[in-house]
Protein backbone atom coordinates (compact mmCIF):
# COMPACT_ATOMS: atom_id res chain seq x y z
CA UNK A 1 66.27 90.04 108.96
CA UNK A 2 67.21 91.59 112.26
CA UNK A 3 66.14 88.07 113.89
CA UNK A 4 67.62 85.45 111.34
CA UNK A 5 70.72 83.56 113.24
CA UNK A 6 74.15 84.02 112.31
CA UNK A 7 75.59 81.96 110.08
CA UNK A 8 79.08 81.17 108.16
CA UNK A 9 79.28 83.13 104.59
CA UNK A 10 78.08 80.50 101.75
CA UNK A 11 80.74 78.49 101.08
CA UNK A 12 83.22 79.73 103.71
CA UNK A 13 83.65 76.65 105.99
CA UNK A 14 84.30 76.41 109.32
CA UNK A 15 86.90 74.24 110.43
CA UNK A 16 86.23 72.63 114.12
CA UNK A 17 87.99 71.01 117.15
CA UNK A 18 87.02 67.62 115.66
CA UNK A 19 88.49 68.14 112.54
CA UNK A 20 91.80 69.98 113.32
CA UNK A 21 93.90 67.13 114.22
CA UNK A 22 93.70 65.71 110.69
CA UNK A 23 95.24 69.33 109.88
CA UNK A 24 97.52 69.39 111.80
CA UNK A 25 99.07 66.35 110.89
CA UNK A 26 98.89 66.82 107.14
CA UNK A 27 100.38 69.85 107.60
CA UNK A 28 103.54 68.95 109.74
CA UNK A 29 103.88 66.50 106.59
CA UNK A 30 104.12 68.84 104.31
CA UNK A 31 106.49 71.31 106.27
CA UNK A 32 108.72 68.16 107.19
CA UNK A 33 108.78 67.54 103.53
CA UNK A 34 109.41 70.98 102.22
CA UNK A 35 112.22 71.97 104.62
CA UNK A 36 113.82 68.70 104.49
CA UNK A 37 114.32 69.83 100.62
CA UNK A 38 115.29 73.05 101.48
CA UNK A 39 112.48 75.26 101.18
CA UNK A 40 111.94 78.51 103.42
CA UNK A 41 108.80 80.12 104.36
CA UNK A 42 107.28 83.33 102.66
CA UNK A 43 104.53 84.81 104.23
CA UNK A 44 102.24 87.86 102.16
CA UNK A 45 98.94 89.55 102.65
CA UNK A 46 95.71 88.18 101.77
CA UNK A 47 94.71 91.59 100.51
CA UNK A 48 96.46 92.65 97.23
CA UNK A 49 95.56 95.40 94.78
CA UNK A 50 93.71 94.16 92.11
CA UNK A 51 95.93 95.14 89.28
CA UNK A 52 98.48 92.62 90.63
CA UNK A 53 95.88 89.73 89.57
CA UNK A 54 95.01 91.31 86.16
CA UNK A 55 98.72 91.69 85.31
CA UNK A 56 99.45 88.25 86.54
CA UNK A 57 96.75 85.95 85.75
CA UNK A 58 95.00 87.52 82.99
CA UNK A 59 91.99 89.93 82.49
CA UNK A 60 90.40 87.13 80.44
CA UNK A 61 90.20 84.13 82.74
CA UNK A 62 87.59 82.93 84.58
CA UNK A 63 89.18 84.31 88.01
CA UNK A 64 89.61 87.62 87.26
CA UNK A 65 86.21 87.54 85.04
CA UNK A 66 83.82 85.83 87.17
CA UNK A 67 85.12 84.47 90.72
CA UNK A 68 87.62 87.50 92.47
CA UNK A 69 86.12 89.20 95.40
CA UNK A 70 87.25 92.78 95.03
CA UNK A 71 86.16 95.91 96.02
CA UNK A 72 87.49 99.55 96.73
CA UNK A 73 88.51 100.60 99.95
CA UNK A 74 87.93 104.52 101.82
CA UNK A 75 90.69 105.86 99.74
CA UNK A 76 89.31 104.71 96.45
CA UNK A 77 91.68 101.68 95.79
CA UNK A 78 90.61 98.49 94.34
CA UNK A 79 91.71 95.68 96.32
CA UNK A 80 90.94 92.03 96.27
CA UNK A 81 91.10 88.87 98.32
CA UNK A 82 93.98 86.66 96.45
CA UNK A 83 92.57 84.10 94.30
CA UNK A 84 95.80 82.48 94.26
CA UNK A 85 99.40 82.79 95.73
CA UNK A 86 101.76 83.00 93.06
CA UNK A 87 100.81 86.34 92.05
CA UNK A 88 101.31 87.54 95.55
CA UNK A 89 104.92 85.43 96.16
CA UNK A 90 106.53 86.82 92.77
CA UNK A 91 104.75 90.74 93.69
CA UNK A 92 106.93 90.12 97.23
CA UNK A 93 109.69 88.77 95.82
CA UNK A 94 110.18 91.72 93.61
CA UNK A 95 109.15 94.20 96.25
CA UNK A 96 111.78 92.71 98.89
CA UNK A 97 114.84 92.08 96.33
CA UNK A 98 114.66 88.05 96.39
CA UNK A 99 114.87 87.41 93.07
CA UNK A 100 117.30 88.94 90.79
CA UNK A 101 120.32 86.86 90.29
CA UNK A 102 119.20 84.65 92.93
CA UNK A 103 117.91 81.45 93.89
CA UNK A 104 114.86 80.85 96.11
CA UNK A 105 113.12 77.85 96.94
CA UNK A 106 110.14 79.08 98.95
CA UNK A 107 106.82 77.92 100.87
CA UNK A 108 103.56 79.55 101.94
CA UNK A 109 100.40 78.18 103.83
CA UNK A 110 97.16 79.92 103.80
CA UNK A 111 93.58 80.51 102.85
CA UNK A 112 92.50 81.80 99.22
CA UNK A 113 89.18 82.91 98.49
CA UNK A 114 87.33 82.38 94.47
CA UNK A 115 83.50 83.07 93.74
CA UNK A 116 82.56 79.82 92.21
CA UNK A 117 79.36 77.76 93.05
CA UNK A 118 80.59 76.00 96.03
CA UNK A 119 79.89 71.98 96.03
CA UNK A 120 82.29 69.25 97.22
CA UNK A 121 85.66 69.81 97.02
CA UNK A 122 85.30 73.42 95.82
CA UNK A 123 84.61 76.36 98.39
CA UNK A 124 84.82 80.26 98.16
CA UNK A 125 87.73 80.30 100.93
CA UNK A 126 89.95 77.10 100.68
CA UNK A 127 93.23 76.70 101.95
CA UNK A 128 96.33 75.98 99.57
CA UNK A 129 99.82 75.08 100.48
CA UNK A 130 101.57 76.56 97.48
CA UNK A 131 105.62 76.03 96.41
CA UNK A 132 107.86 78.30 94.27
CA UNK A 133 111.12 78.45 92.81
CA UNK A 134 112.96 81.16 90.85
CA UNK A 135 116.44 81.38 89.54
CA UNK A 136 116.74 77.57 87.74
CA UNK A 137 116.53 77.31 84.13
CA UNK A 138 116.55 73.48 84.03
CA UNK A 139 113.78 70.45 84.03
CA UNK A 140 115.52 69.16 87.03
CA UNK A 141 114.12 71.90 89.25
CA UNK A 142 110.74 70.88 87.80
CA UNK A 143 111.19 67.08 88.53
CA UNK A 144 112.21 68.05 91.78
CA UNK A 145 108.38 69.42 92.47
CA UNK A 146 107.48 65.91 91.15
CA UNK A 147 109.84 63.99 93.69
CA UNK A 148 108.67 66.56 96.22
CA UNK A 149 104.71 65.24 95.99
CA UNK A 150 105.19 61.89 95.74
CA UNK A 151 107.14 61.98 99.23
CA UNK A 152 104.66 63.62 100.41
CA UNK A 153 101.70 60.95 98.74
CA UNK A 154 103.72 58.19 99.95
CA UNK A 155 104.32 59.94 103.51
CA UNK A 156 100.05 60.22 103.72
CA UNK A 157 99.95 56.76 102.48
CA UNK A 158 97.80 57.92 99.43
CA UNK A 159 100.40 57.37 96.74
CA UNK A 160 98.22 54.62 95.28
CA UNK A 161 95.19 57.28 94.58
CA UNK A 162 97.12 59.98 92.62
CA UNK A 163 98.11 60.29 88.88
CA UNK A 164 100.49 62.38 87.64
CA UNK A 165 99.45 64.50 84.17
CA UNK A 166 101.70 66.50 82.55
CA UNK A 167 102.13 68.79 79.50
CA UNK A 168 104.32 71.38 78.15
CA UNK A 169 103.06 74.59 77.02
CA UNK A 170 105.44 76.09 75.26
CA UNK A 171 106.74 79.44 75.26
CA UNK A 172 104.08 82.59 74.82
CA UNK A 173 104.93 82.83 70.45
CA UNK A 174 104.20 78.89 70.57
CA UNK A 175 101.07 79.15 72.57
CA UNK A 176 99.88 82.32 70.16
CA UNK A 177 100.17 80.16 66.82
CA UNK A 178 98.38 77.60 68.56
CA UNK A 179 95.70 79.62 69.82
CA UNK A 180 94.97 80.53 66.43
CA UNK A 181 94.90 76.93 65.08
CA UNK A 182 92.61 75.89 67.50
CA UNK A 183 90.00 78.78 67.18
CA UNK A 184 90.21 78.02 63.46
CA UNK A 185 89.26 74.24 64.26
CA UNK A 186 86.47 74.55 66.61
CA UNK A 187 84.91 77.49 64.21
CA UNK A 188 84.19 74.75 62.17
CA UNK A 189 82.57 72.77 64.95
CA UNK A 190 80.43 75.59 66.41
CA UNK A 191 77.19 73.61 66.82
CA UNK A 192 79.41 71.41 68.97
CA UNK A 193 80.27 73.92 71.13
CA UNK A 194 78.41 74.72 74.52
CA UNK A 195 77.99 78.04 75.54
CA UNK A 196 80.55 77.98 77.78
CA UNK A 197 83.33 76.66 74.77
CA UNK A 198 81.41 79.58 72.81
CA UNK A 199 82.26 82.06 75.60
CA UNK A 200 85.83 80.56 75.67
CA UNK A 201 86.37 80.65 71.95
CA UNK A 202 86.57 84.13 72.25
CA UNK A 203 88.71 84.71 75.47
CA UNK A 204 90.53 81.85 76.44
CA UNK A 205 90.21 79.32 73.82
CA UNK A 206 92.41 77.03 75.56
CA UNK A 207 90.40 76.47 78.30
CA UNK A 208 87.79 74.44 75.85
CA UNK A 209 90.08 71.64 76.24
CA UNK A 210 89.64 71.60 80.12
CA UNK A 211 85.80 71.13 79.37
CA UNK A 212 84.41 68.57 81.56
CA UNK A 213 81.20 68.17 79.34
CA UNK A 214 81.05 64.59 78.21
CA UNK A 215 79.18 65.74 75.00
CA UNK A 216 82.26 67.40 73.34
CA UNK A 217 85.04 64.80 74.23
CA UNK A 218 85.00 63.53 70.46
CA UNK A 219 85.37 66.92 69.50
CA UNK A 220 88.06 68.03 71.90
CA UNK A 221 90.51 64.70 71.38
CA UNK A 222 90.65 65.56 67.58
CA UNK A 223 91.50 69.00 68.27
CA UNK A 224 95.14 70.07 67.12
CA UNK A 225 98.24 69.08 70.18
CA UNK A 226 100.15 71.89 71.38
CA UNK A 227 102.84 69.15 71.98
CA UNK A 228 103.05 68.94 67.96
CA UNK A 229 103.85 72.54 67.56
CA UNK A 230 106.69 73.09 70.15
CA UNK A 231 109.94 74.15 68.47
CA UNK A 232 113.08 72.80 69.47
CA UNK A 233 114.14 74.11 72.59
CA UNK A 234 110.68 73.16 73.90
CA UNK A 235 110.63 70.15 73.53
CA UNK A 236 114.29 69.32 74.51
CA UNK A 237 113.34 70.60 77.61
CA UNK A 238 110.01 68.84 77.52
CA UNK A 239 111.76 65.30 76.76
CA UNK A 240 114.40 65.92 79.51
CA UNK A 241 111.66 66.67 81.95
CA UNK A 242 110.81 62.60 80.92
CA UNK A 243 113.74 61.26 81.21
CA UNK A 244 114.38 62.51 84.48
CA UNK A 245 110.86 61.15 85.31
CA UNK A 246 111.39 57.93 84.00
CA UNK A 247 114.80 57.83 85.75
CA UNK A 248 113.22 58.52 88.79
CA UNK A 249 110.62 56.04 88.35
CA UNK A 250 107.62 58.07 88.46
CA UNK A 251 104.29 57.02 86.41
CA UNK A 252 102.79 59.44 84.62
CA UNK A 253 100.72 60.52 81.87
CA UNK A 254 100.89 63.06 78.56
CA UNK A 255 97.72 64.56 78.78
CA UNK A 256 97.47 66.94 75.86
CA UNK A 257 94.38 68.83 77.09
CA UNK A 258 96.00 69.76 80.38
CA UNK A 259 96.56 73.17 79.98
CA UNK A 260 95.88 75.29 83.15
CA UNK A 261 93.60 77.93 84.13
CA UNK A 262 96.41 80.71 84.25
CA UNK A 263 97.66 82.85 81.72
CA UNK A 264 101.22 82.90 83.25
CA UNK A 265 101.87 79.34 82.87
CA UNK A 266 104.84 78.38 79.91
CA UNK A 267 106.55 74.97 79.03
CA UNK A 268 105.96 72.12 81.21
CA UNK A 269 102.51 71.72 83.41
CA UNK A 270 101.28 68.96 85.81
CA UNK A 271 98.47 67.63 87.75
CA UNK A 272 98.21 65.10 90.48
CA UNK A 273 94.39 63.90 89.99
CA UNK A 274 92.36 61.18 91.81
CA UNK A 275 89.28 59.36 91.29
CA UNK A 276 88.42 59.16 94.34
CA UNK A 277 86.40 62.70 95.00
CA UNK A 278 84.52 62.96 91.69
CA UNK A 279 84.37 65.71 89.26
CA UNK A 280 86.52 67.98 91.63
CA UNK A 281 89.42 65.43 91.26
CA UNK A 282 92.79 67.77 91.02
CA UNK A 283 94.62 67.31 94.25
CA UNK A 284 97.80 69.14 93.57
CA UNK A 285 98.85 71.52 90.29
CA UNK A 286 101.75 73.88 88.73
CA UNK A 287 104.14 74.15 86.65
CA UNK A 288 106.80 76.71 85.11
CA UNK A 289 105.79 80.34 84.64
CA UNK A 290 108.83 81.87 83.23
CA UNK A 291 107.47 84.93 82.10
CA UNK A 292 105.74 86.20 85.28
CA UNK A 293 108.41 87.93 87.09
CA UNK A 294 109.66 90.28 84.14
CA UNK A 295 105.57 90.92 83.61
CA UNK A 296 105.03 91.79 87.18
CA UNK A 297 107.68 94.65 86.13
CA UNK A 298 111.22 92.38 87.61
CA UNK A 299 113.59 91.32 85.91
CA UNK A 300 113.38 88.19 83.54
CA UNK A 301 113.37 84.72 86.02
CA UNK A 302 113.03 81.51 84.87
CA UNK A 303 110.53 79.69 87.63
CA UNK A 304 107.95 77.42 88.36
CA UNK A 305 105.80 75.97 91.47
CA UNK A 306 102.71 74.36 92.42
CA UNK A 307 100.13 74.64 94.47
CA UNK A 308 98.41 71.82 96.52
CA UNK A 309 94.29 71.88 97.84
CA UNK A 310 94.47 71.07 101.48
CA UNK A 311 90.34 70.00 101.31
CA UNK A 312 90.72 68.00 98.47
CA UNK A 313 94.42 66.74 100.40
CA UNK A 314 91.98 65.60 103.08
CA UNK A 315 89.30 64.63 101.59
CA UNK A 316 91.21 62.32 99.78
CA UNK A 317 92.64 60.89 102.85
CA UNK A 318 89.40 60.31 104.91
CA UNK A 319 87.43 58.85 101.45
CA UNK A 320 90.54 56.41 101.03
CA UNK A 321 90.51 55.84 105.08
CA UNK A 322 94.33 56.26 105.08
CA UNK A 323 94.17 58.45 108.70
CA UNK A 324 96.61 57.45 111.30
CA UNK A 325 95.06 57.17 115.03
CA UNK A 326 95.89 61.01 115.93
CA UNK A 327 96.33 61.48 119.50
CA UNK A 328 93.74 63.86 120.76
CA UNK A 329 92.71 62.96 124.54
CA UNK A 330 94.69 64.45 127.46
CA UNK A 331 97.60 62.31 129.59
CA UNK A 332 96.25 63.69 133.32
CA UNK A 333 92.89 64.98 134.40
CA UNK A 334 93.75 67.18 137.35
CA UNK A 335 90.39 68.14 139.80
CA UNK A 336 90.34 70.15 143.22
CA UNK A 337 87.48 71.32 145.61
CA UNK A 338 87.52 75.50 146.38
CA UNK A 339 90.03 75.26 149.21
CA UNK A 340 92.91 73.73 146.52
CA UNK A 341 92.07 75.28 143.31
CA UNK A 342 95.03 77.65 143.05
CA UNK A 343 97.20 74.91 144.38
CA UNK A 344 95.80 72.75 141.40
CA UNK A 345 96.44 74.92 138.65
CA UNK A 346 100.34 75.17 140.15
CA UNK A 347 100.59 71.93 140.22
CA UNK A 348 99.44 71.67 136.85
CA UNK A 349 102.02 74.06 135.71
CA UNK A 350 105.10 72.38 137.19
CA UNK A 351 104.01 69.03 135.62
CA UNK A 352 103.82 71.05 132.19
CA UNK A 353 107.09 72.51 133.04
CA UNK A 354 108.87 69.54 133.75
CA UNK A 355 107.31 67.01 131.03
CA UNK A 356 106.33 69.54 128.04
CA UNK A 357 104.85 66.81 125.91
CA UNK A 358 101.94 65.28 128.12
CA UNK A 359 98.88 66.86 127.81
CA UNK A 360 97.67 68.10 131.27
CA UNK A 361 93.69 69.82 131.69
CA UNK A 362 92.45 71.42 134.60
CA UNK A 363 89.27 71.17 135.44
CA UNK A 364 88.02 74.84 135.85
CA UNK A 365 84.60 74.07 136.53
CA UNK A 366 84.46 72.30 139.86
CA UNK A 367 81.26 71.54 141.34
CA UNK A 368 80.58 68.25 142.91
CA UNK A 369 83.15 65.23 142.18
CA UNK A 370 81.09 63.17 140.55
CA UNK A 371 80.38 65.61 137.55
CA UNK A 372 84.32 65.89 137.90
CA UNK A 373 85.12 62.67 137.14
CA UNK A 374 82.65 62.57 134.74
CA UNK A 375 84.26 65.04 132.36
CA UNK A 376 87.97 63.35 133.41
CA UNK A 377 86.36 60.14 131.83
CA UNK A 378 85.43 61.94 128.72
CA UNK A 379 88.54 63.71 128.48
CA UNK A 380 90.31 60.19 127.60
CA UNK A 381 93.01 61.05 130.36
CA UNK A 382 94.88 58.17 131.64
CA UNK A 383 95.14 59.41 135.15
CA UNK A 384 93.70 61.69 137.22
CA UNK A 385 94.50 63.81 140.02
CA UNK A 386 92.81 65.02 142.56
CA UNK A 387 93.60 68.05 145.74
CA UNK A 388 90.89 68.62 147.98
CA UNK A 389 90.49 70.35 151.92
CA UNK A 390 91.91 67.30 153.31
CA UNK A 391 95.08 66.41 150.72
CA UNK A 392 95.93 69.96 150.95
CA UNK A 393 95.86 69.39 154.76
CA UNK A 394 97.86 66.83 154.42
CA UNK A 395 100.48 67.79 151.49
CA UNK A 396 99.51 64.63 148.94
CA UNK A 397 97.65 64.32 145.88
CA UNK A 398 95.32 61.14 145.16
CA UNK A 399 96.13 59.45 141.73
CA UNK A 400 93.20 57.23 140.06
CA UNK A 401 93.82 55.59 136.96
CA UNK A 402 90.97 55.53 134.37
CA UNK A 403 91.81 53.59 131.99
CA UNK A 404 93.25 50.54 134.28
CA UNK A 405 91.99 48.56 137.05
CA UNK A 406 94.31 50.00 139.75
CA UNK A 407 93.81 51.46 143.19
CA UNK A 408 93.79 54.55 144.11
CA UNK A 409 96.97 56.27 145.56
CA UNK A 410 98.49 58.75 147.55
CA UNK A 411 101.79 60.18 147.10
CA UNK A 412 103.11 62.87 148.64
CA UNK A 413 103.23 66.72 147.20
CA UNK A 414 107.05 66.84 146.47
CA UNK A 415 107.08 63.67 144.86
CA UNK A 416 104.35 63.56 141.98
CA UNK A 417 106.26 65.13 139.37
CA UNK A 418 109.10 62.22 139.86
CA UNK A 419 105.90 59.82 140.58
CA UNK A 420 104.68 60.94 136.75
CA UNK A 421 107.83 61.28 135.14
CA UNK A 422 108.46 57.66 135.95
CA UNK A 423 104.99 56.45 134.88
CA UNK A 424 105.10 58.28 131.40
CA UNK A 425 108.84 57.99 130.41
């Protein structure tokens, strides 16, 4: 045991040089997109105390059953890793004073950590990039979300690989009568039922719906529609949230089985999904969740959010091959023998100082100039520089161009930085 090498927690995933530039370009997307809307960023703790999860998502769903990491810490309180980030936005909301009798359109960025069986496209930490709004009553604020994703499909150039799903809910009385009606009609289908749908019929019937085993689709698309049972100020809102879609001109789909993993979920519901990564094929989810803030012990808020998988986000963009050329070489390879080291790296720093946006590496290795210019080749740097005993002598710097068939030059000390402005501008 005391031998075995150290690895990454099952399902925890590192994330390495080679992959970050994809990132960090999906993620300047989104915040261009979200502040351009007016959005603000919220940031909150990764640790909560558990009771915040069982008040908010439900002491009967699979989260908080079978997938929260939580334990107790030296003074005897149970905390746990956040599952999700709504929870944790409303619980600081509250806390801070945000959200009575105001409005909020907020943002948050960060990892989230569930207990499942990890496979593709579903890992015990994952990263989410989650939006919420309190204060707005209206399906505008909710077709707003909508406009907000498909800028941001279109923006990745994936828009052709997403569906939008959507549903409504209902209010908590509506969703109660229904419950009922459905546990009636899959009581009568109980050989049917897998022993997951058995587990479910007694918890969370709802979630039979969301089965993904092909065996009970028959049974499940003849089950009752909680769309049929809305009263009237459901589904006003539900057919305004359609007419704003359709005068928007975004596709979508009714999908009466959608109905969310979360208890705190009310009236309308959506899902961007894909074909393109299998079974694991939601990209982006949310919906309203009305009730949350007066159950987390504020005052009654209308609101509703979504939250968006940065994996599956990515995934999605590599399977589809939609990633731009991301720049991630350096502009200037700077190099220096042990007499002009320090002079290198100062030189270095006035370059940075005077054009912020090239990318300028030092080589802090020296050695023998041929293993230099090896590593300034592999660098991808267009130029680079060189100082040694006799250019510090003699107050220059050689240039040599590695990418172009070009002499090499010298140009004197004081004039390099107005030698490389002019050659990158």
């Amino acid at each position: 045991m005391a031998n075995r090498s150290l690895q990454a927690v099952k399902g925890m995933n590192d994330v390495l040089p080679e992959q970050t530039p994809i990132w960090q370009y999906v993620e300047s997307i989104l915040r261009q997109v979200v502040m351009s809307y007016g959005y603000r960023e919220i940031r909150f703790p990764i640790l909560e105390y558990t009771d915040l999860f069982h008040r908010a998502v439900g002491k009967v769903t699979d989260i908080v059953e079978k997938e929260m990491y939580t334990f107790d810490d030296r003074n005897g309180d149970s905390l746990t890793l956040r599952p999700e980030g709504t929870a944790g936005c409303v619980r600081a909301g509250i806390e801070h004073s945000l959200l009575y009798h105001q409005v909020q359109r907020l943002w948050y960025f960060g990892p989230l950590f569930r207990h499942e069986r990890p496979q593709k496209g579903r890992f015990r930490q994952f990263y989410q990039w989650g939006v919420e709004t309190f204060g707005m009553m209206g399906p505008e604020i909710d077709v707003e979300l909508i406009l907000m994703m498909a800028r941001v499909f279109k923006l990745l150039n994936i828009d052709d690989f997403v569906t939008l799903q959507i549903n409504s809910l209902g209010t908590p009385a509506i969703r109660k009568a229904y419950r009922e009606k459905l546990v009636a009609y899959f009581l009568t289908s109980m050989d049917q039922l897998d022993e997951d749908s058995r587990r479910r019929l007694e918890t969370n019937p709802l979630r039979i719906l969301d089965s993904k085993n092909p065996e009970m689709k028959k049974l499940i698309t003849g089950a009752p529609k909680l769309l049929d049972m809305l009263d009237e100020s459901a589904t006003q809102h539900f057919d305004r949230y359609c007419e704003l879609l359709d005068e928007a001109g975004i596709k979508y789909d009714i999908n009466p089985c959608l109905v969310r993993g979360l208890d705190y979920y009310s009236h309308v519901v959506f899902e961007w999904v894909t074909d393109s990564l299998g079974a694991q094929g939601t990209v982006c989810a949310g919906g309203r969740f009305d009730g949350l803030v007066e159950q987390l012990g504020g005052d009654a808020t209308p609101a509703a959010g979504f939250a968006l998988g940065m994996e599956r986000l990515i995934a999605l963009i590599e399977a589809e091959k939609r990633l731009p050329v991301l720049k991630t070489t350096s502009d200037i390879y700077m190099m220096s023998d042990e007499h002009a080291s320090a002079h290198i790296l100062l030189l270095a720093e006035q370059i940075r100082e005077a054009m912020p946006a090239l990318v300028v590496q030092v080589d802090c290795v020296g050695g023998q100039w041929k293993k230099q210019f090896k590593r300034a080749d592999a660098s991808g740097a267009h130029l680079a520089l060189i100082m040694g005993e006799q250019e510090l002598k003699d107050h220059t710097v050689a240039v040599k161009y590695l990418r172009e068939k070009r002499e090499q030059e010298t140009v004197e000390l004081d004039d390099i930085v107005a030698y490389i402005n002019a050659l990158f501008e």
